[in-house]
C-alpha atoms as a PDB file:
ATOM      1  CA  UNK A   1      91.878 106.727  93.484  1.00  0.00           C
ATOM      2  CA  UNK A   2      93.001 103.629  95.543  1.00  0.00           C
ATOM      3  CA  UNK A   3      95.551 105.846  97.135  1.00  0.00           C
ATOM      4  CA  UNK A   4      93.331 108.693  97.557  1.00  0.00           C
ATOM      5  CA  UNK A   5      90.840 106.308 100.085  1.00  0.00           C
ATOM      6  CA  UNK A   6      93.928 104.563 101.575  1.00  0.00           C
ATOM      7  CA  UNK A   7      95.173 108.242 102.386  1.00  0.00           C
ATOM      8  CA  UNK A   8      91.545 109.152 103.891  1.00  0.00           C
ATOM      9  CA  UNK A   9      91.218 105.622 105.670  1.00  0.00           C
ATOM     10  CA  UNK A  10      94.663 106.653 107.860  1.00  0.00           C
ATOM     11  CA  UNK A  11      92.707 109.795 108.935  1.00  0.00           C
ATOM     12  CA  UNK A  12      95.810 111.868 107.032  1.00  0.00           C
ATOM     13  CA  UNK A  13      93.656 112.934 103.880  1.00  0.00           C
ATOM     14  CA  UNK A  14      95.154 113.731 100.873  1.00  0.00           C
ATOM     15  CA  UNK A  15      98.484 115.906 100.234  1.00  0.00           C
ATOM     16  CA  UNK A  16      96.487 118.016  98.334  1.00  0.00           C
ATOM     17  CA  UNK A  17      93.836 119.069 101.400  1.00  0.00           C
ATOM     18  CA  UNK A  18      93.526 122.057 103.511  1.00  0.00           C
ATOM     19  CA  UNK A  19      96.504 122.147 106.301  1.00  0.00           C
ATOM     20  CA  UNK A  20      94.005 122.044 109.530  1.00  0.00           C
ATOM     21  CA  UNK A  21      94.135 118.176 110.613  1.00  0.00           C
ATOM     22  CA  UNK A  22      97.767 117.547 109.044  1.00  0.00           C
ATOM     23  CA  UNK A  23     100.270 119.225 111.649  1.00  0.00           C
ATOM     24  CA  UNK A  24      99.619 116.341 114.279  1.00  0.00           C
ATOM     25  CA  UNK A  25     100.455 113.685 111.276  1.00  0.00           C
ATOM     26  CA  UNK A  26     104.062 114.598 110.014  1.00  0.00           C
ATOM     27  CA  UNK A  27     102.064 116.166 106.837  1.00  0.00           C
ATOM     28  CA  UNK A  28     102.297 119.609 107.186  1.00  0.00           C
ATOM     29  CA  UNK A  29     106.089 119.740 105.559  1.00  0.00           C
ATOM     30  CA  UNK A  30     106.443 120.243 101.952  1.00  0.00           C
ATOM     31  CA  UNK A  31     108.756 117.292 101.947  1.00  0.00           C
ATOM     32  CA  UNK A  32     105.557 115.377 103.506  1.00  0.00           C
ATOM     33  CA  UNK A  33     103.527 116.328 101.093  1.00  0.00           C
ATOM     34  CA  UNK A  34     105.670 115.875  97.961  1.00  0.00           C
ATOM     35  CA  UNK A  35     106.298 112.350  99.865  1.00  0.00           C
ATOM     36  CA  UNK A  36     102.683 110.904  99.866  1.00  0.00           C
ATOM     37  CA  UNK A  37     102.198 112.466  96.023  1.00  0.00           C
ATOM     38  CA  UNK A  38     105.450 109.966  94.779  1.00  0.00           C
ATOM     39  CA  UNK A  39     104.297 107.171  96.445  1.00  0.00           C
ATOM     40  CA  UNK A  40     100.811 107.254  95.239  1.00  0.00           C
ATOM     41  CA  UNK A  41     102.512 107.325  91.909  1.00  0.00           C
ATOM     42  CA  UNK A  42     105.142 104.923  92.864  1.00  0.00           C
ATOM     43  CA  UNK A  43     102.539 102.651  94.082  1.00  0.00           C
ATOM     44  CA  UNK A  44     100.080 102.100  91.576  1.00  0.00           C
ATOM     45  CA  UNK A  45     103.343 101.500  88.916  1.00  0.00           C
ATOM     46  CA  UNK A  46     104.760  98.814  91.630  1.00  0.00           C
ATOM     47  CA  UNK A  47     101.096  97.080  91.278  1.00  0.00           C
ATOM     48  CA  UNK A  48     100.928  97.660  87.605  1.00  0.00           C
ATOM     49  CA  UNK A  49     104.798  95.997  87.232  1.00  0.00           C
ATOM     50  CA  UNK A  50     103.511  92.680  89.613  1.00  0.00           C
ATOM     51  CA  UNK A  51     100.240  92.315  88.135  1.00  0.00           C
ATOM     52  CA  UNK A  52     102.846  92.013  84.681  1.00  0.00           C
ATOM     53  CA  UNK A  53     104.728  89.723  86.437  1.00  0.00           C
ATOM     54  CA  UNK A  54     102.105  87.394  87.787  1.00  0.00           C
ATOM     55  CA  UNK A  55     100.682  86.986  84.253  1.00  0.00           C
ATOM     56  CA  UNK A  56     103.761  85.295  83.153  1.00  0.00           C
ATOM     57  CA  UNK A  57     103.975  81.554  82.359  1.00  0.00           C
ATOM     58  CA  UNK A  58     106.491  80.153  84.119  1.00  0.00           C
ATOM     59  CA  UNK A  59     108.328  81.439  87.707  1.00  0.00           C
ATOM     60  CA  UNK A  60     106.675  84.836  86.987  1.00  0.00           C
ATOM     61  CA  UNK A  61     107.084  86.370  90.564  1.00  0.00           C
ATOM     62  CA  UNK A  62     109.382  83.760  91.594  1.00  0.00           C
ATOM     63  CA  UNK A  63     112.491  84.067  88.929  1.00  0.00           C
ATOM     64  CA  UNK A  64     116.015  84.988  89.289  1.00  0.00           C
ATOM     65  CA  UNK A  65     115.816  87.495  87.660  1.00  0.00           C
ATOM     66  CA  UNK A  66     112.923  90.329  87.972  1.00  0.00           C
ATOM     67  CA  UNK A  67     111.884  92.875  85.135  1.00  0.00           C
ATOM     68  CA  UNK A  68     113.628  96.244  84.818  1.00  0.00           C
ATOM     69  CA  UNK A  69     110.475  98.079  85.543  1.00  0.00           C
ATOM     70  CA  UNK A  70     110.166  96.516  88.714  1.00  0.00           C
ATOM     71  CA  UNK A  71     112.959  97.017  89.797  1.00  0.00           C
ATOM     72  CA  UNK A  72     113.106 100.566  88.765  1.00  0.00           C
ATOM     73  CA  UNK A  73     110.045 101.089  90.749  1.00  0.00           C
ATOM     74  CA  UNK A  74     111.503  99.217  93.600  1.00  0.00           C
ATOM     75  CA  UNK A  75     114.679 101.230  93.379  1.00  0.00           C
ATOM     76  CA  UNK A  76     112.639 104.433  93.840  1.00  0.00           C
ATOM     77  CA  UNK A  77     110.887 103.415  96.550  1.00  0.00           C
ATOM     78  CA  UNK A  78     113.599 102.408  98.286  1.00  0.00           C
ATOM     79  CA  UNK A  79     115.438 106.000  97.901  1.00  0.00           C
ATOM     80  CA  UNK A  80     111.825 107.700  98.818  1.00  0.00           C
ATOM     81  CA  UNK A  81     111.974 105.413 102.360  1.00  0.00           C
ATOM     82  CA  UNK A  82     115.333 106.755 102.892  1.00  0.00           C
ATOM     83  CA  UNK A  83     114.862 110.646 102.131  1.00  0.00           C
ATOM     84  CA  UNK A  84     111.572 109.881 104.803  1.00  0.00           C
ATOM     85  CA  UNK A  85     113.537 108.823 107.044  1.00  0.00           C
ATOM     86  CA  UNK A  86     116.231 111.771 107.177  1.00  0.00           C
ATOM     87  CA  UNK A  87     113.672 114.395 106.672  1.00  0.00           C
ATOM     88  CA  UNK A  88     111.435 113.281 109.213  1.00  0.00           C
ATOM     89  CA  UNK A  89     110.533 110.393 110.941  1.00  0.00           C
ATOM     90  CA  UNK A  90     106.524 111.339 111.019  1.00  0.00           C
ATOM     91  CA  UNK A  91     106.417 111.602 107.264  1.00  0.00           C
ATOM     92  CA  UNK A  92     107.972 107.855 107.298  1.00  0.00           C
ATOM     93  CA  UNK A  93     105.252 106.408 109.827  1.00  0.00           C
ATOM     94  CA  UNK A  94     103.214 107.836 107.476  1.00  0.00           C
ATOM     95  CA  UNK A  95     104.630 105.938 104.124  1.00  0.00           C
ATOM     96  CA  UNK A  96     104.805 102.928 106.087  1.00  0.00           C
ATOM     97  CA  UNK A  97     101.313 103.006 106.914  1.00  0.00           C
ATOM     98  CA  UNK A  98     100.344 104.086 103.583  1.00  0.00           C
ATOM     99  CA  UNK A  99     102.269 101.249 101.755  1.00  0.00           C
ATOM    100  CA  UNK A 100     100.639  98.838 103.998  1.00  0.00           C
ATOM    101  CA  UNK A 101      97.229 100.094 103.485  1.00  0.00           C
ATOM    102  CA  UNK A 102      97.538 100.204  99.548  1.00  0.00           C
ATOM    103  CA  UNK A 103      98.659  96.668  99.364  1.00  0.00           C
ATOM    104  CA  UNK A 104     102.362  97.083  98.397  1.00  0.00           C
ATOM    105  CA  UNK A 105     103.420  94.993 101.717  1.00  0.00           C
ATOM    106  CA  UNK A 106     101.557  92.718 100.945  1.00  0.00           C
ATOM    107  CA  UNK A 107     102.434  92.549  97.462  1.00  0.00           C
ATOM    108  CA  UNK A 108     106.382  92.489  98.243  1.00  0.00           C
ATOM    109  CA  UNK A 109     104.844  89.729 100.437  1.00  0.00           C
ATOM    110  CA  UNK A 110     103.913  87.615  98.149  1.00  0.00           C
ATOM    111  CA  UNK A 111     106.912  87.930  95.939  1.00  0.00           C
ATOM    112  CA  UNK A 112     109.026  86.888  99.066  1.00  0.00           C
ATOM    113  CA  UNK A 113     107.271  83.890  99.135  1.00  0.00           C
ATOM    114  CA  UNK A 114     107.575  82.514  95.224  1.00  0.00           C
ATOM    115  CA  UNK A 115     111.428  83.620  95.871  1.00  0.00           C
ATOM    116  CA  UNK A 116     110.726  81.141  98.904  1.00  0.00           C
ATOM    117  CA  UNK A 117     110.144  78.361  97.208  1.00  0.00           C
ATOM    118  CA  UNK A 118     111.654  78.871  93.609  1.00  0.00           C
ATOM    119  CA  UNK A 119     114.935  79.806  94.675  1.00  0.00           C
ATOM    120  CA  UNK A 120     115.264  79.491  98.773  1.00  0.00           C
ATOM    121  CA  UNK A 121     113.632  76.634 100.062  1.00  0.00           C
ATOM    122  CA  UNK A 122     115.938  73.370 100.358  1.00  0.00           C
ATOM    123  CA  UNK A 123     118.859  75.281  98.566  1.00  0.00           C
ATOM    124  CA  UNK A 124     121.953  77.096  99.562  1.00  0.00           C
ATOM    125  CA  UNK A 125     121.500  80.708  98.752  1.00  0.00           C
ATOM    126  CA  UNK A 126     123.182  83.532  97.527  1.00  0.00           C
ATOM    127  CA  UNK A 127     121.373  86.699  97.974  1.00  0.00           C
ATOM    128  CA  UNK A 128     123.384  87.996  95.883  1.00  0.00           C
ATOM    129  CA  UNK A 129     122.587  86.229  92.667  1.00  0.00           C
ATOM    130  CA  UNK A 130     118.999  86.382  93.376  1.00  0.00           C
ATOM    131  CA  UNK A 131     119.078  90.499  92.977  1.00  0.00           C
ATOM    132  CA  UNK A 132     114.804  90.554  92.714  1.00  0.00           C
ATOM    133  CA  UNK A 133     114.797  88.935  96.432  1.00  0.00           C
ATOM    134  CA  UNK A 134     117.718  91.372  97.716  1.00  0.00           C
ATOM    135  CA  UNK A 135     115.446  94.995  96.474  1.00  0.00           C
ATOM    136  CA  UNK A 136     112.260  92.989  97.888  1.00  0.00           C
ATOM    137  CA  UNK A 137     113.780  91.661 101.290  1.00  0.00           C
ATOM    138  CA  UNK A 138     115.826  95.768 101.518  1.00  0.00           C
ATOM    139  CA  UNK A 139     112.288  97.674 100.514  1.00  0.00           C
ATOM    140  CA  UNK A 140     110.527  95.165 103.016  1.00  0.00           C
ATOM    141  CA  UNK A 141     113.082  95.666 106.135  1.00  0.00           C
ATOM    142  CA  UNK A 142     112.482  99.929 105.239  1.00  0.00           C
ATOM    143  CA  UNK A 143     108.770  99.597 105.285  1.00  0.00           C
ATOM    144  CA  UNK A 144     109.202  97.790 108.526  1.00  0.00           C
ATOM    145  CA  UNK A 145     111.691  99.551 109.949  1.00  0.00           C
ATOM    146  CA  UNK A 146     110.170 101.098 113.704  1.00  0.00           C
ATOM    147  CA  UNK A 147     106.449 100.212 112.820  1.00  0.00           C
ATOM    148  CA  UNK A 148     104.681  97.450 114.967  1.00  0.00           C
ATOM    149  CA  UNK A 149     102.111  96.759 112.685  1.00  0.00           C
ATOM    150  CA  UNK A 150     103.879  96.056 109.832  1.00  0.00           C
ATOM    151  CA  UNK A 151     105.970  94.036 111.320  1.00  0.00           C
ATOM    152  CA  UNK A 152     103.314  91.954 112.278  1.00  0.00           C
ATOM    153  CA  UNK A 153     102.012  91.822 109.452  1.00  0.00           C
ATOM    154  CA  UNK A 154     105.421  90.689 107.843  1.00  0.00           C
ATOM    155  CA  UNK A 155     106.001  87.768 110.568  1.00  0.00           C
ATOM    156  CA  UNK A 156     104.473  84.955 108.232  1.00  0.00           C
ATOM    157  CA  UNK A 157     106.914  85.287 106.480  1.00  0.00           C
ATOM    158  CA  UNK A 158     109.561  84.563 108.940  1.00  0.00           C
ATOM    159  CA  UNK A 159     111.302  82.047 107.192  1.00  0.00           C
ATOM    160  CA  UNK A 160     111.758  83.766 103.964  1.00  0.00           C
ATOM    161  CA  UNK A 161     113.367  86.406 105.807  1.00  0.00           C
ATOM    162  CA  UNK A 162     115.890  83.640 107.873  1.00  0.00           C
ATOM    163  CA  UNK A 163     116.680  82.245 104.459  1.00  0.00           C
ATOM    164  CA  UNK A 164     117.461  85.864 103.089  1.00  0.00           C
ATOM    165  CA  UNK A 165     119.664  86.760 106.039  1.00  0.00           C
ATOM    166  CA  UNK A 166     121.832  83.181 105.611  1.00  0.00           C
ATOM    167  CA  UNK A 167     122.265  84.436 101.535  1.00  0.00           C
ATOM    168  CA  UNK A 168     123.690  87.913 102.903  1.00  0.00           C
ATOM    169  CA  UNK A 169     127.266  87.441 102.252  1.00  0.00           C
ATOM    170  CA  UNK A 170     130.054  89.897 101.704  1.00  0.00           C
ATOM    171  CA  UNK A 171     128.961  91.018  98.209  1.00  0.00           C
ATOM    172  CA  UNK A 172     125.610  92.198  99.934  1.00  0.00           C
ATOM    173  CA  UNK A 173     125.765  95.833 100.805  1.00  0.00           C
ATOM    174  CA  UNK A 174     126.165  96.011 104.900  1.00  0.00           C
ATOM    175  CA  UNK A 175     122.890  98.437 105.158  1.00  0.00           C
ATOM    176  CA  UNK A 176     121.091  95.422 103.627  1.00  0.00           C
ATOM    177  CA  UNK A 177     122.025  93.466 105.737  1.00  0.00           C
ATOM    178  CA  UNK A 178     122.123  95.220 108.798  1.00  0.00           C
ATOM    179  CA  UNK A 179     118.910  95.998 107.885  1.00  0.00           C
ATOM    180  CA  UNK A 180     117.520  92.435 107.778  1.00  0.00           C
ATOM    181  CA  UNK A 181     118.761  91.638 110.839  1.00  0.00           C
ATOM    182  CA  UNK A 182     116.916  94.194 112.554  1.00  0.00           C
ATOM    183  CA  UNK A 183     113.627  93.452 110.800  1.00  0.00           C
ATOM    184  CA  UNK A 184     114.226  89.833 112.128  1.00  0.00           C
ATOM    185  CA  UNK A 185     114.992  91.233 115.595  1.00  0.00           C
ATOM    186  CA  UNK A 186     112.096  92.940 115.283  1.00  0.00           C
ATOM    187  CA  UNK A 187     110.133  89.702 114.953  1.00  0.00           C
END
């Protein structure tokens, strides 16, 4: 339902609508279509996975080590970003906009800042070892990736990303890098 009023708040309406108003918004593809369906989906399991996580006592959003659910979730999402992006780059805008408008920025946000200041702040760090803040930081850069908005909406968060970039090292995978850097360009 969430999704469903995000979806009508862009002015893109749901996959499921007639075609009229959709050709102008990179929706009128199947692969559009089948997009915005999986990440409604994908979505509302992402939230269900952090609300888990925030209940826990302890580091909760800010451990190590994040649940396998999340990062499941988080894995899919990041493979649905990419297959946007080679199929076409209207559907993307699209996910981008719709992941910022359901909260999952945001929420990817907020994680980014526990891993701040659990595992980042004051510390050397090893992006590496701290696999929850590499899938958050890659999934963040994608969702960024060639939309203004969002990355204004990301720049509070400025130095988490800095301190992300100085733990890339070579057992980092280069796109995640490469990545980062141009999200922090991008700032």
């Amino acid at each position: 339902e969430a999704n469903r009023l995000a979806l009508r708040s862009l002015g893109r309406g749901t996959p499921s609508q007639s075609r009229s108003g959709m050709e102008d918004l990179g929706m009128d593809s199947q692969h559009g279509r089948k997009l915005m369906e999986y990440i409604a989906f994908i979505s509302e399991s992402l939230q269900h996975e952090i609300c888990n996580m925030k209940g826990r006592h302890g580091t909760g959003l800010g451990s190590p080590k994040m649940s396998s659910g999340f990062m499941a979730q988080l894995s899919k999402l990041e493979y649905i970003l990419l297959k946007a992006q080679e199929v076409e780059e209207d559907v993307l805008e699209s996910l981008q906009a719709l992941l910022q408008t359901n909260g999952i920025l945001r929420s990817l946000l907020n994680i980014l800042e526990a891993q701040w200041k659990m595992n980042m702040e004051g510390k050397f760090v090893d992006l590496y070892k701290l696999q929850g803040a590499l899938e958050v930081v890659n999934v963040t850069a994608l969702i960024c990736q060639g939309n203004e908005a969002n990355l204004r909406f990301v720049s509070s968060e400025a130095l988490s990303l800095w301190a992300a970039l100085g733990g890339c090292n070579c057992k980092v995978r280069g796109a995640v890098c490469e990545r980062l850097v141009a999200l922090i360009f991008g700032l």
